[in-house]
Protein backbone atom coordinates (compact mmCIF):
# COMPACT_ATOMS: atom_id res chain seq x y z
CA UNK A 1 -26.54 5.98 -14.09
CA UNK A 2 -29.65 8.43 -14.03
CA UNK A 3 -30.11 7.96 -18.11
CA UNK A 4 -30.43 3.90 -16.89
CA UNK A 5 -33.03 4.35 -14.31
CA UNK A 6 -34.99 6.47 -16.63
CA UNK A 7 -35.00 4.02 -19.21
CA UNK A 8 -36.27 1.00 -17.17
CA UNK A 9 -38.38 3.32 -15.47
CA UNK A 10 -40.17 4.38 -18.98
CA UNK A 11 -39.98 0.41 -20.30
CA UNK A 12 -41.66 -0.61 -16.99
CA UNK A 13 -44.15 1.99 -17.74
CA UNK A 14 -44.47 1.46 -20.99
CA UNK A 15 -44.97 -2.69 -20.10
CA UNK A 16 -47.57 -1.91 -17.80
CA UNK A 17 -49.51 0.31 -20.30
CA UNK A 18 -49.43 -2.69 -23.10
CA UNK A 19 -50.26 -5.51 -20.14
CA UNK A 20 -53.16 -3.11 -18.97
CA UNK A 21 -54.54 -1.19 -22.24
CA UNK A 22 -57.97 -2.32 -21.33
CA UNK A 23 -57.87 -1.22 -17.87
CA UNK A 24 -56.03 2.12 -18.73
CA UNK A 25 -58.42 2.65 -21.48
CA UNK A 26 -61.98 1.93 -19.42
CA UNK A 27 -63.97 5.55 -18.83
CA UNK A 28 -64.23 6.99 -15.72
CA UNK A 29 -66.18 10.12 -14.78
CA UNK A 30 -63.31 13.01 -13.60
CA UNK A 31 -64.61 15.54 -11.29
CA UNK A 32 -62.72 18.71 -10.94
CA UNK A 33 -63.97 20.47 -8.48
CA UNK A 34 -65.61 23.14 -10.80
CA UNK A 35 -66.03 20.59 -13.84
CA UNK A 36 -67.57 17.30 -14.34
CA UNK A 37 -66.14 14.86 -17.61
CA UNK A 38 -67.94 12.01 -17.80
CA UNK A 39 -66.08 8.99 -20.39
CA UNK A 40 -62.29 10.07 -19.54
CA UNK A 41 -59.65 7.34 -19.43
CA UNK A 42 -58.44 8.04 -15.71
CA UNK A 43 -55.61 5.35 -16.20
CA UNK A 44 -54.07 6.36 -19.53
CA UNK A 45 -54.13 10.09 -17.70
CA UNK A 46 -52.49 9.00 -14.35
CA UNK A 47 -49.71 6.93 -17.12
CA UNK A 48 -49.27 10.19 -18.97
CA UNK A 49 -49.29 12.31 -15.91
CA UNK A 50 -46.23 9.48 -14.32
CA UNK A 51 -44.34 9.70 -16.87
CA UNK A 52 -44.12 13.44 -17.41
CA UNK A 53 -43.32 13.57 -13.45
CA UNK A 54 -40.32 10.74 -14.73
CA UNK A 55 -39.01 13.08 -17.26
CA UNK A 56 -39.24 16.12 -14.86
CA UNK A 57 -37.15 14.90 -11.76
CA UNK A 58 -34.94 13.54 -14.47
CA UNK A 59 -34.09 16.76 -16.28
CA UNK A 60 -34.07 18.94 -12.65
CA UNK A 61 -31.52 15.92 -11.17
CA UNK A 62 -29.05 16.72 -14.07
CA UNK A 63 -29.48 20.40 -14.00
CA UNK A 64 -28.71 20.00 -10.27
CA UNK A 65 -25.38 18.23 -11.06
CA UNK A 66 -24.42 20.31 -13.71
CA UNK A 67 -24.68 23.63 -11.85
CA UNK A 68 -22.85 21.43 -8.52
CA UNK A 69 -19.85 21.34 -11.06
CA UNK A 70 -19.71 24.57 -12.59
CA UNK A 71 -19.80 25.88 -8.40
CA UNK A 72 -16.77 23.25 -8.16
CA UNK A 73 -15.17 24.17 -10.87
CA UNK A 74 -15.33 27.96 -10.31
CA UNK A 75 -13.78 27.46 -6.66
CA UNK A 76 -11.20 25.19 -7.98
CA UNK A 77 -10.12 28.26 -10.47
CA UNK A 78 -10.64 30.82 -7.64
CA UNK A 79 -8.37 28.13 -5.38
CA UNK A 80 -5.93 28.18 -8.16
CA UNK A 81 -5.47 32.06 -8.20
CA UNK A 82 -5.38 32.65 -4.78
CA UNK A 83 -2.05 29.83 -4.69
CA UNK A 84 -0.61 31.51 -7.77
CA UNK A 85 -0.75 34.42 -5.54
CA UNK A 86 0.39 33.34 -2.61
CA UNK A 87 3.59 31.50 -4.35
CA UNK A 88 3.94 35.26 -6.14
CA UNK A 89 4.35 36.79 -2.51
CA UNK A 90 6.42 33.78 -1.25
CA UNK A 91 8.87 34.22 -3.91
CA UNK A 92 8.93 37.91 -3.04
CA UNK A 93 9.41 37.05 0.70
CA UNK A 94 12.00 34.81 0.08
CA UNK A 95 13.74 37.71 -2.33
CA UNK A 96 13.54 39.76 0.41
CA UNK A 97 14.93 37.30 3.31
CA UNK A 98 17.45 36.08 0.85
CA UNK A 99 18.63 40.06 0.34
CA UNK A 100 18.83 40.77 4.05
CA UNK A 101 20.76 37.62 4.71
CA UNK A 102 23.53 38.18 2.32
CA UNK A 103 23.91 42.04 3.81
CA UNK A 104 24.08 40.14 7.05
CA UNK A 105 26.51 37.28 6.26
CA UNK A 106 28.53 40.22 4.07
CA UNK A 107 28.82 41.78 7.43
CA UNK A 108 29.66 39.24 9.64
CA UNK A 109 32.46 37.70 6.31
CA UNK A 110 34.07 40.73 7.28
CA UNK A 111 34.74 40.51 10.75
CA UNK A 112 34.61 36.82 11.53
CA UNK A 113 35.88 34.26 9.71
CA UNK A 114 34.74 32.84 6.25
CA UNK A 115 34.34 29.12 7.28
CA UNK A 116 31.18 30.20 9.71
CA UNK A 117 29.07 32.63 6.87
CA UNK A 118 29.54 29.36 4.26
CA UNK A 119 28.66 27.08 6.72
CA UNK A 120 25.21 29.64 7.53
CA UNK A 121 24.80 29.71 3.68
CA UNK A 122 24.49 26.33 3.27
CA UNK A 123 22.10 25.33 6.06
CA UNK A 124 19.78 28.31 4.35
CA UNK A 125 20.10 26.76 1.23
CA UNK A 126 19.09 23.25 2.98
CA UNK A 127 16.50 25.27 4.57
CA UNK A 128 15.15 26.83 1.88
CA UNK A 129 15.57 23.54 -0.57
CA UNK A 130 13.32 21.81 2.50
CA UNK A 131 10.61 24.71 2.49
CA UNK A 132 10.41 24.12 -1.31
CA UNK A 133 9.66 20.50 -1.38
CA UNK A 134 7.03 20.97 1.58
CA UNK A 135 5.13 23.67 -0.71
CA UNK A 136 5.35 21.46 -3.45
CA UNK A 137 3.92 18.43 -1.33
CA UNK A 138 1.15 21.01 0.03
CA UNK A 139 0.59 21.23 -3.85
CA UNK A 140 0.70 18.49 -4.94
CA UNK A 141 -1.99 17.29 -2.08
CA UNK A 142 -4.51 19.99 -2.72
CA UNK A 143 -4.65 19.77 -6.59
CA UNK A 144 -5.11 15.55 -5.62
CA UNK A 145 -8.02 16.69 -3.23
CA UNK A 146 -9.62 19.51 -5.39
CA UNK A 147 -10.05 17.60 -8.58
């Protein structure tokens, strides 16, 4: 889109230069301040001088975009470890939870009846089946937001 608007903008300018070579061309004296120059072109300067500015904001508008994506890109990667690590302690959690539980239901198999610690297994299975579609969903979402 930018590489469009600099083109017309340069064929405008470059129309209004051939429509207006006699104007652009007619000598002016240019007073610097410090310098007098009598005979200068004022118009094919102020041309020159527009179309430089053109290619300037041009060039600094892409630079602006490309260094807007590298910072994207750089949190999306930072993002990306920081989940890798929290799914890393997650898993280790669950490890843990999943090691107490069975010492737990091991106890109570042994002085209650079998039925109840199978029924308790299975609704921590549902559980944890659940918990792993919702992080997956949370997952899913954030890579869909993030790029």
């Amino acid at each position: 889109m930018r590489t469009v608007v600099l083109i017309v903008v340069l064929v405008l300018l470059g129309l209004f230069a051939v429509l207006n070579t006699n104007a652009l061309m007619f000598p002016h004296t240019l007073s610097l301040g410090f310098v007098t120059y009598t005979g200068v072109p004022m118009g094919l300067i102020l041309l020159i001088v527009a179309t430089l500015l053109t290619l300037v904001f041009y060039f600094w508008a892409g630079i602006t975009g490309l260094r807007a994506q590298a910072d994207s890109a750089k949190l999306l990667r930072d993002m990306e470890a920081l989940r890798t690590s929290l799914d890393q302690q997650e898993g280790s959690r669950f490890a843990q939870l999943q090691t107490h539980l069975d010492e737990r239901f091991r106890v109570l198999g042994q002085g209650s009846g079998g039925a109840d610690v199978a029924a308790l297994n299975a609704r921590v299975d549902a559980l944890q089946r659940d918990l792993n579609v919702q992080l997956a969903q949370m997952d899913d979402y954030l890579k869909t937001k993030l790029g």
